[in-house]
N, C-alpha and C. Protein backbone atom coordinates (compact mmCIF):
# COMPACT_ATOMS: atom_id res chain seq x y z
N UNK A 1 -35.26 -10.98 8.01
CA UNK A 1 -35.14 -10.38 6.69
C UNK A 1 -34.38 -11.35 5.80
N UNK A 2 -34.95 -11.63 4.69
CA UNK A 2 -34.18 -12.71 3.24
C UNK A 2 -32.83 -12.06 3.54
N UNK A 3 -31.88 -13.09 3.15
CA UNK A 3 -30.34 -12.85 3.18
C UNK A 3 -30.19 -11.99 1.88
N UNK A 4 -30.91 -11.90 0.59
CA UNK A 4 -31.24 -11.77 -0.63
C UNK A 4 -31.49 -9.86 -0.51
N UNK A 5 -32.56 -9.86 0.35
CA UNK A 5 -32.70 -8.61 0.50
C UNK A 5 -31.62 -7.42 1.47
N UNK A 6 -30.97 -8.61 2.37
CA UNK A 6 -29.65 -7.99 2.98
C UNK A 6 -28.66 -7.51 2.39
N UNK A 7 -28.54 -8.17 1.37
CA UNK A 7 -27.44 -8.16 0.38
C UNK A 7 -27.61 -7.14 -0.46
N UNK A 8 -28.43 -7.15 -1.27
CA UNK A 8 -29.13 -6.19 -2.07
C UNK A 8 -28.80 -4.58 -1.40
N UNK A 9 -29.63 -4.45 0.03
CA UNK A 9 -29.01 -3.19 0.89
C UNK A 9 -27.86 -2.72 0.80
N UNK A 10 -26.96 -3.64 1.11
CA UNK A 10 -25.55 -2.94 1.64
C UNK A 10 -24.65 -2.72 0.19
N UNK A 11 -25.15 -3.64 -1.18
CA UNK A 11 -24.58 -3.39 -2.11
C UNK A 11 -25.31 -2.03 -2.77
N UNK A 12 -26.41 -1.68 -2.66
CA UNK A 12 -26.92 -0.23 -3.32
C UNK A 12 -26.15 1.11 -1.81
N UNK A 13 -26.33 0.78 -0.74
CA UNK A 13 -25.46 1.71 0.49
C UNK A 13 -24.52 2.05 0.22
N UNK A 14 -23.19 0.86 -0.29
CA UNK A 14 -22.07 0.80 -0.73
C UNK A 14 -21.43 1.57 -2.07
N UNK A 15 -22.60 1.76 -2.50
CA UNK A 15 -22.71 2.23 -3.83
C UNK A 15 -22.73 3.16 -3.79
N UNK A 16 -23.88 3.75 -3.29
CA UNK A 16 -24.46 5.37 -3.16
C UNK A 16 -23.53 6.08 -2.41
N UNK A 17 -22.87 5.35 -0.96
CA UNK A 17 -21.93 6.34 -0.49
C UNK A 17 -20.62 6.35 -0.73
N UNK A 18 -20.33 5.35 -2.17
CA UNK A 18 -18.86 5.16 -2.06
C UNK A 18 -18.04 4.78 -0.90
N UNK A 19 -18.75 3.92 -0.53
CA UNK A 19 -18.35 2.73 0.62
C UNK A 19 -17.79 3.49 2.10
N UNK A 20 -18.95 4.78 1.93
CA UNK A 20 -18.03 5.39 3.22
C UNK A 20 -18.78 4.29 4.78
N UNK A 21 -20.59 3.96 4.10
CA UNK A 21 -20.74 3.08 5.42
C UNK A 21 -20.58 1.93 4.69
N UNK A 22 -19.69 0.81 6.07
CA UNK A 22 -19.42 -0.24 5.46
C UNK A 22 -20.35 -1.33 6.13
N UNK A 23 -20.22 -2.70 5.79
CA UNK A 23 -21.18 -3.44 6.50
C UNK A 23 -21.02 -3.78 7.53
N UNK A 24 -19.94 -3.33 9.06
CA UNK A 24 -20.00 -3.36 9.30
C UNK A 24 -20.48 -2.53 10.71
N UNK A 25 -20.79 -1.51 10.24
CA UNK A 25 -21.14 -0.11 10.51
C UNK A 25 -22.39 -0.22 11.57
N UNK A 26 -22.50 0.55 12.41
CA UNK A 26 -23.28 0.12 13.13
C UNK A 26 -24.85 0.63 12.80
N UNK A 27 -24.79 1.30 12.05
CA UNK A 27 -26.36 1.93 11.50
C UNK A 27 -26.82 0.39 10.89
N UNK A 28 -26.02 -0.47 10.06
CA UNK A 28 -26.94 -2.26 9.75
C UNK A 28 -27.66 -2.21 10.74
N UNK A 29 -27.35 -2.78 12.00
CA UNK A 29 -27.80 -3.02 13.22
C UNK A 29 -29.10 -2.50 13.22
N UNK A 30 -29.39 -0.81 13.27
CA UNK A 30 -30.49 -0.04 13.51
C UNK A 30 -31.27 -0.57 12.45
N UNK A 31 -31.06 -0.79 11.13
CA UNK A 31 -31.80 -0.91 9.96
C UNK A 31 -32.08 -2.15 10.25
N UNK A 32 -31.70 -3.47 10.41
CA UNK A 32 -32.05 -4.96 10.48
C UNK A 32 -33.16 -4.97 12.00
N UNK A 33 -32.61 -3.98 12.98
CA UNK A 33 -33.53 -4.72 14.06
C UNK A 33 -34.82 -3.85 13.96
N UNK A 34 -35.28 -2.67 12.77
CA UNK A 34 -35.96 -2.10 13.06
C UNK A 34 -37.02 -2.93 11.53
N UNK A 35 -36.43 -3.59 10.39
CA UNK A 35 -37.17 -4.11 9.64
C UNK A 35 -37.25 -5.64 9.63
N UNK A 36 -36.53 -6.21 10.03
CA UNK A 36 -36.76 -7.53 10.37
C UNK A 36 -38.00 -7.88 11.30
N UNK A 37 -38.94 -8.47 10.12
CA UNK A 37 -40.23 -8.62 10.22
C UNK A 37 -40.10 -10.11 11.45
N UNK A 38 -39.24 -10.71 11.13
CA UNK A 38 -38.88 -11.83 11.99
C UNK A 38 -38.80 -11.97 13.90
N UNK A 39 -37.99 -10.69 14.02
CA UNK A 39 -37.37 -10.43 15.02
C UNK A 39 -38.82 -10.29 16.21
N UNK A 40 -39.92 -9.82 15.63
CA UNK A 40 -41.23 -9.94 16.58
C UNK A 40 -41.78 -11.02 16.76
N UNK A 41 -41.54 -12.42 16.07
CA UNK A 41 -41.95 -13.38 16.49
C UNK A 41 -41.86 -14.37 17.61
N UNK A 42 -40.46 -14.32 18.05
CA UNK A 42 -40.07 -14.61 19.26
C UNK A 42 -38.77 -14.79 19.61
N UNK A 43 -38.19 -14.88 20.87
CA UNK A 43 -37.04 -13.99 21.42
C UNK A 43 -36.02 -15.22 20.33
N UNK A 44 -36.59 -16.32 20.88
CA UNK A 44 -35.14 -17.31 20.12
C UNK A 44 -34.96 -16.90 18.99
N UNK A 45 -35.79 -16.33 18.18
CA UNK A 45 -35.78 -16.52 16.46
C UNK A 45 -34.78 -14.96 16.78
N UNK A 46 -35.07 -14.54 17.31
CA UNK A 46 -34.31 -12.62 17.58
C UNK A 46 -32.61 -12.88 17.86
N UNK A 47 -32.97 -13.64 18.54
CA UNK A 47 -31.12 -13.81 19.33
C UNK A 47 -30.56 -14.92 17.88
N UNK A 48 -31.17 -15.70 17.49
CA UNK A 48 -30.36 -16.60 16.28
C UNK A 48 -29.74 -15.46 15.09
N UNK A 49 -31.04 -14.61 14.53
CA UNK A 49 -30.77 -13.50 13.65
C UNK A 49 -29.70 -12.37 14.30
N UNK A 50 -29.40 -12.05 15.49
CA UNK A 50 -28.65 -11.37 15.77
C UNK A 50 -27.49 -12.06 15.64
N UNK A 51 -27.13 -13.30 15.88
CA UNK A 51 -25.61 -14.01 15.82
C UNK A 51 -25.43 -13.81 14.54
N UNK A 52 -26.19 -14.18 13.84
CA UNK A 52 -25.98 -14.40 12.17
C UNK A 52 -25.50 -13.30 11.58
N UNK A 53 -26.09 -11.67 12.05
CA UNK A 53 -26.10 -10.83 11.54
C UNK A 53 -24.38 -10.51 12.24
N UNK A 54 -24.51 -10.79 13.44
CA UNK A 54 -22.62 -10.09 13.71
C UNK A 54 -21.87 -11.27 13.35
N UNK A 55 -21.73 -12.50 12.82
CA UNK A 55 -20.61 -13.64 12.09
C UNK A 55 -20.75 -12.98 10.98
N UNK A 56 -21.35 -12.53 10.38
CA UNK A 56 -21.44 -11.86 8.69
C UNK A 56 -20.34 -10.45 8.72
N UNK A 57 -20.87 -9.44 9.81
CA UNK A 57 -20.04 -8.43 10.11
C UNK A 57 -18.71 -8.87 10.29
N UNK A 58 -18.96 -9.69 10.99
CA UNK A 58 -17.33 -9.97 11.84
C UNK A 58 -16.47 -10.58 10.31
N UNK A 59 -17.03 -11.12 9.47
CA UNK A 59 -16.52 -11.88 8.21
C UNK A 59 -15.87 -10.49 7.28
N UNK A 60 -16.43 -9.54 7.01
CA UNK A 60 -16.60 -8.13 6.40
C UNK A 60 -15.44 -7.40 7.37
N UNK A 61 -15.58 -7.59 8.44
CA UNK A 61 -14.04 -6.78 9.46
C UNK A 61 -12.90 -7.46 8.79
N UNK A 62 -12.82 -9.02 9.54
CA UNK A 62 -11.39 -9.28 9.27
C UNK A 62 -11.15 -9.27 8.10
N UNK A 63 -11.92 -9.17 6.68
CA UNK A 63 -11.64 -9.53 5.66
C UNK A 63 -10.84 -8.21 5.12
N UNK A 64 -11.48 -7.28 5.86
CA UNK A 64 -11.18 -5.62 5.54
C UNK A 64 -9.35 -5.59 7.03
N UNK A 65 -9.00 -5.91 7.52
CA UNK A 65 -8.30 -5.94 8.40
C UNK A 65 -6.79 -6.62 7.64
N UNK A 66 -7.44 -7.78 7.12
CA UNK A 66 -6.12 -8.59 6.23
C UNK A 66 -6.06 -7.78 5.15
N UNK A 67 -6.84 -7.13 4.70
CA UNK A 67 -6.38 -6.97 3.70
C UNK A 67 -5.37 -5.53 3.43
N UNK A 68 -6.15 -4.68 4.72
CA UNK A 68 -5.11 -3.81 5.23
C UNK A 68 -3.99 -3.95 5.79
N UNK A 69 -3.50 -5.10 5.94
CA UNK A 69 -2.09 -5.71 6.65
C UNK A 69 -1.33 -6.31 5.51
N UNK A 70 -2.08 -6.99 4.20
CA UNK A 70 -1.50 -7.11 3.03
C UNK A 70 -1.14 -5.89 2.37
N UNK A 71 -1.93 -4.98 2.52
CA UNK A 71 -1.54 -3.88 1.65
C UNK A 71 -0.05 -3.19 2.09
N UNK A 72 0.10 -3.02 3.72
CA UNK A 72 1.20 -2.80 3.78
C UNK A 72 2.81 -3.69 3.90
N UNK A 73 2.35 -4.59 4.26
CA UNK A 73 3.13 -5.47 3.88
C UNK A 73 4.04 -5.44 2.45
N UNK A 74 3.32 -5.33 1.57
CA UNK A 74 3.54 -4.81 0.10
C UNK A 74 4.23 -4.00 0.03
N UNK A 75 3.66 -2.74 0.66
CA UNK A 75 4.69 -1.36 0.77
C UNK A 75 5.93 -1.31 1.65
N UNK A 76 5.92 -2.11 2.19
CA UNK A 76 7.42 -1.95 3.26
C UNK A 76 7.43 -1.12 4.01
N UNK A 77 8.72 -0.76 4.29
CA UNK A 77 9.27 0.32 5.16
C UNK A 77 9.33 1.31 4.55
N UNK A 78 10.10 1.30 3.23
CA UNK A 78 10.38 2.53 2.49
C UNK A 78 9.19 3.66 1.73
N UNK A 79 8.07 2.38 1.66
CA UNK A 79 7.00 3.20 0.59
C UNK A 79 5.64 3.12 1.60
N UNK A 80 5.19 2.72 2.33
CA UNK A 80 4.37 2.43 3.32
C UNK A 80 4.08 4.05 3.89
N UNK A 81 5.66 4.77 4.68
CA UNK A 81 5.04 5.72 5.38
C UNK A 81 4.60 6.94 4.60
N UNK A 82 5.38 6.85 3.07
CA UNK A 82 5.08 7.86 2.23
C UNK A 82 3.73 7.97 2.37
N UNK A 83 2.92 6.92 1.49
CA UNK A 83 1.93 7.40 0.84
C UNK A 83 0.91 6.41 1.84
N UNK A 84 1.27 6.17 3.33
CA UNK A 84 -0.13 5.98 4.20
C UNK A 84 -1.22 6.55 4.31
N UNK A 85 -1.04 7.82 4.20
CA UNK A 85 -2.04 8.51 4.15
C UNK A 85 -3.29 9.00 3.20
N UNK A 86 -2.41 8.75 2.03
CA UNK A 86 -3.39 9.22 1.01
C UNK A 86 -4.08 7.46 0.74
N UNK A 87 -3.48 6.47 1.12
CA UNK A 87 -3.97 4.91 0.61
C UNK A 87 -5.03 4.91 1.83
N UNK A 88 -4.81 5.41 3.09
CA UNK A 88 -5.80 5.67 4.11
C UNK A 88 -7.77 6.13 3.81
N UNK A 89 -7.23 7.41 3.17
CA UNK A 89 -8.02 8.43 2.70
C UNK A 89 -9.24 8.09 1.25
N UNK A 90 -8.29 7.70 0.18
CA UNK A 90 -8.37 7.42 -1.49
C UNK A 90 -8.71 6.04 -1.19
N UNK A 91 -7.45 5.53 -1.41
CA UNK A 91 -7.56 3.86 -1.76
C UNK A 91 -8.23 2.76 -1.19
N UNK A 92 -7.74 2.92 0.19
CA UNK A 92 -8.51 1.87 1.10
C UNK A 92 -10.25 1.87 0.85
N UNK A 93 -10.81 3.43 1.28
CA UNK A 93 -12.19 3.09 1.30
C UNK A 93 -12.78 2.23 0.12
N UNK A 94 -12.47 2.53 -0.97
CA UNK A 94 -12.26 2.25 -2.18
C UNK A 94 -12.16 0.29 -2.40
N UNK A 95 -10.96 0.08 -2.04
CA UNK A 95 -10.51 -1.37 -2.37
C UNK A 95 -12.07 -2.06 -1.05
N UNK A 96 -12.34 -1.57 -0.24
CA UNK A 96 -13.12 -2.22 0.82
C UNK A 96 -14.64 -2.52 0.29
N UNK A 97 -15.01 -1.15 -0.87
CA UNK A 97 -16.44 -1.40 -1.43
C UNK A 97 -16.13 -2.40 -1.97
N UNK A 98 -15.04 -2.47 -2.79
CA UNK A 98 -15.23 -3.69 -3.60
C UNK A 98 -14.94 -5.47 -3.27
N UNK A 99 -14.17 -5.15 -1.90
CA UNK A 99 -14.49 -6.37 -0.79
C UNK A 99 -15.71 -6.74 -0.70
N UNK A 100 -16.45 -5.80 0.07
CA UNK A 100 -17.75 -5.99 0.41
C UNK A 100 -18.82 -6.55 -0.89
N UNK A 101 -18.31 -5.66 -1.59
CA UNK A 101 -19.65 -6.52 -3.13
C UNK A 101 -19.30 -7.63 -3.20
N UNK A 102 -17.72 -7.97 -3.60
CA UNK A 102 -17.48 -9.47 -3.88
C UNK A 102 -17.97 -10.38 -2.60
N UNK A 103 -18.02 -9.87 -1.51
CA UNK A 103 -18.24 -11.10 -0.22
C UNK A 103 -20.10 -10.95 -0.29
N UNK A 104 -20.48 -9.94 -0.60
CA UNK A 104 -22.17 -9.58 -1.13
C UNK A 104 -22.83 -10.45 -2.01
N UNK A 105 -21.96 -10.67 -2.97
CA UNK A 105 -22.33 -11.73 -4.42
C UNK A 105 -21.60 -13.34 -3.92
N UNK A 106 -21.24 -13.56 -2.89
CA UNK A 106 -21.04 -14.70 -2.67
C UNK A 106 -22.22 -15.38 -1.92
N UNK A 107 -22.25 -16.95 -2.61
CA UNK A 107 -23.18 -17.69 -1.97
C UNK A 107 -22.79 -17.34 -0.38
N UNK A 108 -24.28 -17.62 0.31
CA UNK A 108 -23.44 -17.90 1.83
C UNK A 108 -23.19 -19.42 2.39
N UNK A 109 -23.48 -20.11 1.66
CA UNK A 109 -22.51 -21.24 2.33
C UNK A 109 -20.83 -21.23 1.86
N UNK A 110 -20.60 -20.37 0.75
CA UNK A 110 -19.53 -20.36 0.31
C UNK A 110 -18.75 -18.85 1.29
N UNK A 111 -19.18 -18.41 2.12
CA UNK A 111 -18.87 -17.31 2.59
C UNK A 111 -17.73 -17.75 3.28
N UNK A 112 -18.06 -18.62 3.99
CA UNK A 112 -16.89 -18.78 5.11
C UNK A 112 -15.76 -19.53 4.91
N UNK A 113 -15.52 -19.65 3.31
CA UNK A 113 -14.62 -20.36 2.83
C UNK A 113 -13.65 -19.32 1.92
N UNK A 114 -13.86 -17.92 2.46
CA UNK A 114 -13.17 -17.21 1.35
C UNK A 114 -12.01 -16.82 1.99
N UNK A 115 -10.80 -16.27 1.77
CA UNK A 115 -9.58 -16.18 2.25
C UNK A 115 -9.00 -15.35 1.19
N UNK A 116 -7.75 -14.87 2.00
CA UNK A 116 -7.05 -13.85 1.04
C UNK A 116 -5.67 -14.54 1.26
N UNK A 117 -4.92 -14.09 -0.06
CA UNK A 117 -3.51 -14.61 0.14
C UNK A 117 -2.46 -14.25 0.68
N UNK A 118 -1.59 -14.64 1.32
CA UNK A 118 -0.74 -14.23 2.49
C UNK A 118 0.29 -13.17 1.86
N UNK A 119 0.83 -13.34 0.42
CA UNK A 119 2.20 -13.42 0.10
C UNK A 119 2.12 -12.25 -1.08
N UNK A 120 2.17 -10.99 -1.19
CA UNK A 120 2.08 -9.81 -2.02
C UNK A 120 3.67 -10.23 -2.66
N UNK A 121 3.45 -9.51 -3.96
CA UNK A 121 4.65 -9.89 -4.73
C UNK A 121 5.99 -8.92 -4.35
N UNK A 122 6.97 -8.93 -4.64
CA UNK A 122 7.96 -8.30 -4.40
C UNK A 122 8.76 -7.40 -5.66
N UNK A 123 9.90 -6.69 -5.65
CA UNK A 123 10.11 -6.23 -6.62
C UNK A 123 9.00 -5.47 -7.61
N UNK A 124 8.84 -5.52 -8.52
CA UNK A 124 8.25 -4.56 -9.51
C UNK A 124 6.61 -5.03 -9.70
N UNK A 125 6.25 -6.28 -9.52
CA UNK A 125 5.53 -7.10 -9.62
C UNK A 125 4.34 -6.29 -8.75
N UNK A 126 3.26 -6.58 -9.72
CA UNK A 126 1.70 -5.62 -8.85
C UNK A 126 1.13 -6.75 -7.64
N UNK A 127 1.06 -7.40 -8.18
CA UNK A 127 -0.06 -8.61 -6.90
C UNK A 127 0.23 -7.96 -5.46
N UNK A 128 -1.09 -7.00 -4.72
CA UNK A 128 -0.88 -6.92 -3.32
C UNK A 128 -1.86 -8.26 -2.68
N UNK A 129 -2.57 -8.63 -3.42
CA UNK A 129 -3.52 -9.33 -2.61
C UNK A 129 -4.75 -10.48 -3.68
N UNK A 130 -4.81 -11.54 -3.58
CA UNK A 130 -6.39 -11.95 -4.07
C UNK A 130 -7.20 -12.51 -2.62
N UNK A 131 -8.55 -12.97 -2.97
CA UNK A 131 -9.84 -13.00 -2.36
C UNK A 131 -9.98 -14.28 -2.76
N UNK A 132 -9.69 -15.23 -2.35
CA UNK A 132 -10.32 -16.45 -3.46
C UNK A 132 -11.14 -17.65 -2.08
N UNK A 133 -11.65 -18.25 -3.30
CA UNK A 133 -12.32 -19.99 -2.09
C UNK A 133 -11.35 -20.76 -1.63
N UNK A 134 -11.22 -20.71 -0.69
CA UNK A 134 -10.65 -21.81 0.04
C UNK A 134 -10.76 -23.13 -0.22
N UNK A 135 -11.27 -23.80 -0.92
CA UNK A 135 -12.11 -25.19 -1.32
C UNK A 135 -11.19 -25.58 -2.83
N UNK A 136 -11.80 -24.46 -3.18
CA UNK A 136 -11.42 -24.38 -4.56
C UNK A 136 -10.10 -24.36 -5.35
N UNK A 137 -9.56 -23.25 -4.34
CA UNK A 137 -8.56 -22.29 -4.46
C UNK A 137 -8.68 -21.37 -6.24
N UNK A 138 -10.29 -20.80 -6.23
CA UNK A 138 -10.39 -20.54 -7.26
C UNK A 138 -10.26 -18.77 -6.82
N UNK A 139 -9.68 -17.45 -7.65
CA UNK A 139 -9.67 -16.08 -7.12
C UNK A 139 -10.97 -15.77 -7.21
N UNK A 140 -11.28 -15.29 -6.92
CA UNK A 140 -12.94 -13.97 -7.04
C UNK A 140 -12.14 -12.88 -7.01
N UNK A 141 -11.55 -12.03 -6.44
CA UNK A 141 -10.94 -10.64 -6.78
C UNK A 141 -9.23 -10.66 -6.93
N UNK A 142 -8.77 -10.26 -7.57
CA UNK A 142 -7.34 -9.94 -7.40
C UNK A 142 -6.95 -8.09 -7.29
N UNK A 143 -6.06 -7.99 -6.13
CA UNK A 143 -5.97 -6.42 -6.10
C UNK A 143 -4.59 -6.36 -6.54
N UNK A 144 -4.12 -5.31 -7.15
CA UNK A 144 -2.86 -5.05 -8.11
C UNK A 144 -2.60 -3.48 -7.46
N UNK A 145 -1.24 -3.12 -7.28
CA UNK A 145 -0.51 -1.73 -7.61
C UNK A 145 0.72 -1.69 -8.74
N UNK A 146 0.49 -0.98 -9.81
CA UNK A 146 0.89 -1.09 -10.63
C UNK A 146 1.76 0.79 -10.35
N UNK A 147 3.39 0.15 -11.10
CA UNK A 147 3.86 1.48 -10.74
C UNK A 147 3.62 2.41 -12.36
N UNK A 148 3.53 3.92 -12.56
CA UNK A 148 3.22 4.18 -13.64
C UNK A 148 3.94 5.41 -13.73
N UNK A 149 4.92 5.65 -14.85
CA UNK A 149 5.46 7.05 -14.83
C UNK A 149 4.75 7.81 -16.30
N UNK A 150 4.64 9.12 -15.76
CA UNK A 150 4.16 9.52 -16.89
C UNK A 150 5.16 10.58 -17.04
N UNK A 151 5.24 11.46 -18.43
CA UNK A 151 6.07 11.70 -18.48
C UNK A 151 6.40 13.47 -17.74
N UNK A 152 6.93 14.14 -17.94
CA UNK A 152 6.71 15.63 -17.08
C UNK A 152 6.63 15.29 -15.90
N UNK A 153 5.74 14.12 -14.86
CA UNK A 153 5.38 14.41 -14.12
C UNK A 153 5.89 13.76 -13.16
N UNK A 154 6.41 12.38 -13.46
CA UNK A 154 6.97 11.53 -12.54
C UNK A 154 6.20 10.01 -12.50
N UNK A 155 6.63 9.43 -11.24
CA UNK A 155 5.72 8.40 -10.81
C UNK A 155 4.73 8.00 -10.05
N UNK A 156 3.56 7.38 -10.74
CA UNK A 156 2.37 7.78 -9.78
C UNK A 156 2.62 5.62 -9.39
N UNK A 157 1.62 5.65 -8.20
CA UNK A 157 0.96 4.30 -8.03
C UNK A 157 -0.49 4.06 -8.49
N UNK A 158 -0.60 3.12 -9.26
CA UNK A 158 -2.23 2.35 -9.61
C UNK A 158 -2.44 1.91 -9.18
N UNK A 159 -3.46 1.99 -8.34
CA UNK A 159 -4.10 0.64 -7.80
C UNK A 159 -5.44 0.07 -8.38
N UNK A 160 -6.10 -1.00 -8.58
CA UNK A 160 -6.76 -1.50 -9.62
C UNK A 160 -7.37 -3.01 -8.97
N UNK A 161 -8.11 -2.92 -9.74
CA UNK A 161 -8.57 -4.95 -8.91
C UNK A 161 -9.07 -5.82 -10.50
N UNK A 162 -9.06 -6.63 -10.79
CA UNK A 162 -9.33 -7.66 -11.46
C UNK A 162 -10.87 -8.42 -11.28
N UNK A 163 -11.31 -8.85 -11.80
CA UNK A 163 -12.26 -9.75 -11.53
C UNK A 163 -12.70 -11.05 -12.16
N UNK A 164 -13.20 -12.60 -11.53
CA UNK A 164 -13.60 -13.54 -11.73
C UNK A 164 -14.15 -13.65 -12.99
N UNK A 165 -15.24 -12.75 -12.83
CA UNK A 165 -16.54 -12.20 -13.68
C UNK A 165 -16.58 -11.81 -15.14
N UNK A 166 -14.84 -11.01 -15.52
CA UNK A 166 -15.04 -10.93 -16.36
C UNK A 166 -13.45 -11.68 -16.84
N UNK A 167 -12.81 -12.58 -16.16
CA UNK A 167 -11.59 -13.67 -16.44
C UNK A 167 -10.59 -12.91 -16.52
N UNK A 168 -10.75 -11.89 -15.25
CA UNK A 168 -9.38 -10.74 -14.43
C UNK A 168 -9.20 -9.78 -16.30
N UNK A 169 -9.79 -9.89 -17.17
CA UNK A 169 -9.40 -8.90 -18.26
C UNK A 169 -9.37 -7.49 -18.48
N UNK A 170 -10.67 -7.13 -17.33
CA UNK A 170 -10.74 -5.51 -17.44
C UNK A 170 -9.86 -5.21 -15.92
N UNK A 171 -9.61 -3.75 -15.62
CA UNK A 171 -8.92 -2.87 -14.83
C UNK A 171 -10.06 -2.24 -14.05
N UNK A 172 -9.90 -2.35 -12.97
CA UNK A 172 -11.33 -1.58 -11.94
C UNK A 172 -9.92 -0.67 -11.42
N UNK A 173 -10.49 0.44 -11.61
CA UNK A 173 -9.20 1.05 -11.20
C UNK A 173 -9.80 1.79 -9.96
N UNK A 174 -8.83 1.96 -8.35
CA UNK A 174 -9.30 2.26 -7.28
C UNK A 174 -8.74 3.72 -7.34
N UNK A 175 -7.74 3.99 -7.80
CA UNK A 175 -7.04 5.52 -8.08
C UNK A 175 -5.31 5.15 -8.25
N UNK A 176 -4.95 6.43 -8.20
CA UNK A 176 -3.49 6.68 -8.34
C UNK A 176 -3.07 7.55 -6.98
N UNK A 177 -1.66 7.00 -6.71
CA UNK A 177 -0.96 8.33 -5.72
C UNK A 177 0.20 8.35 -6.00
N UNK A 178 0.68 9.65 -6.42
CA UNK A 178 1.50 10.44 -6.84
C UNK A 178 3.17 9.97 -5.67
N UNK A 179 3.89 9.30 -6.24
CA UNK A 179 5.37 8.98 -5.78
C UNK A 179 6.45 10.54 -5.63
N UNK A 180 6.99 10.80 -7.23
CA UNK A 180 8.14 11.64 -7.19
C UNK A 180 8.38 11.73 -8.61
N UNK A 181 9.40 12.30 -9.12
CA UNK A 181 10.29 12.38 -9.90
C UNK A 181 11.04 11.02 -10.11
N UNK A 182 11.62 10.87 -8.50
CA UNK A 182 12.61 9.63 -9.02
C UNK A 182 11.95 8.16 -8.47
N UNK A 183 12.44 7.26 -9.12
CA UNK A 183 12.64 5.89 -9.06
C UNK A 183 12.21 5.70 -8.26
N UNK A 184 10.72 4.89 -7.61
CA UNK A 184 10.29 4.33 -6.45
C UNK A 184 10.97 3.13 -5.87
N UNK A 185 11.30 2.42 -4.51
CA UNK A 185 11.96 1.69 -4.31
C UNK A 185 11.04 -0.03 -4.79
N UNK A 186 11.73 -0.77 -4.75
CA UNK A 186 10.81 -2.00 -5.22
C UNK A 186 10.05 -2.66 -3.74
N UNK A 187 9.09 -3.00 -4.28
CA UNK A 187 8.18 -3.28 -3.21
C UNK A 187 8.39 -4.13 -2.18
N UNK A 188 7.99 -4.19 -1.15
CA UNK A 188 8.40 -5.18 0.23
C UNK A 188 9.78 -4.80 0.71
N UNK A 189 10.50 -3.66 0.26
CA UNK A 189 11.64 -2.93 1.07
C UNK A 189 11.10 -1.85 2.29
């Protein structure tokens, strides 16, 4: 199956279910070995397309893995166990569709050059994470939590991503989760 038309799939899937299946999900599998017009031609050409198809997955895991280890990292000790659950639930699935599109819209020779950054900001500062080329060291996504009080109600968290595409200017916003009344602690405590 065209890499073109692979891509295409998992970004309308991703879409439609609000990234509940991700690409690395094991229903791909069923869908690639049952339309891959290729795979009947002969065993070598079957076993090459199968490697290809789990280094792509496996690219889509760890990418989704770091970035869940950045995210808490960010949160610390103090703010981490609060709101694990709802960033579990809300946010994560969320920040992962939009992994997956950005690693979707990447060339694939440029695939295996993408990386995320080690070092989430501290104190008040949003940066949990960017996505960028390794080569380049140019971003493709930047993910942000931005703290936000409103008033009556307290402090919520934003979380939000940036993009290449449009020179990080607009807000993709992934949601909010609700802190307290008082003063959240600063981040990486």
């Amino acid at each position: 199956m065209k890499k073109w038309f692979q891509k295409s799939i998992i970004i309308t899937v991703a879409l439609l279910t609000f990234g509940l299946i991700s690409p690395s999900h094991f229903i791909w599998e069923q869908i690639l070995d049952i339309k891959s017009p290729s795979r009947a031609i002969s065993s070598d050409v079957q076993d090459y397309d199968q490697v290809s198809i789990t280094d792509e997955s496996s690219i889509y895991e760890n990418m989704a893995n770091a970035a869940r280890e950045q995210a808490y990292i960010k949160f610390g000790n103090r703010i981490g166990p609060v709101i694990q659950h709802e960033f579990e639930d809300i946010i994560f699935p969320k920040m992962q569709e939009a992994i997956d599109m950005t690693i979707a819209k990447t060339p694939d020779q440029e695939i295996s050059l993408l990386s995320i950054s080690e070092q989430p900001s501290g104190d008040y500062h949003e940066k949990i994470f960017n996505i960028y080329n390794d080569s380049t060291k140019k971003d493709l996504i930047r993910f942000h939590v931005r703290t936000d009080k409103k008033p009556q109600e307290g402090y919520y968290f934003n979380f939000h991503y940036h993009l290449a595409e449009d020179k990080y200017s607009k807000h993709y916003v992934l949601g909010d989760i609700y802190w307290s009344k008082n003063t959240p602690p600063k981040w990486l405590s």
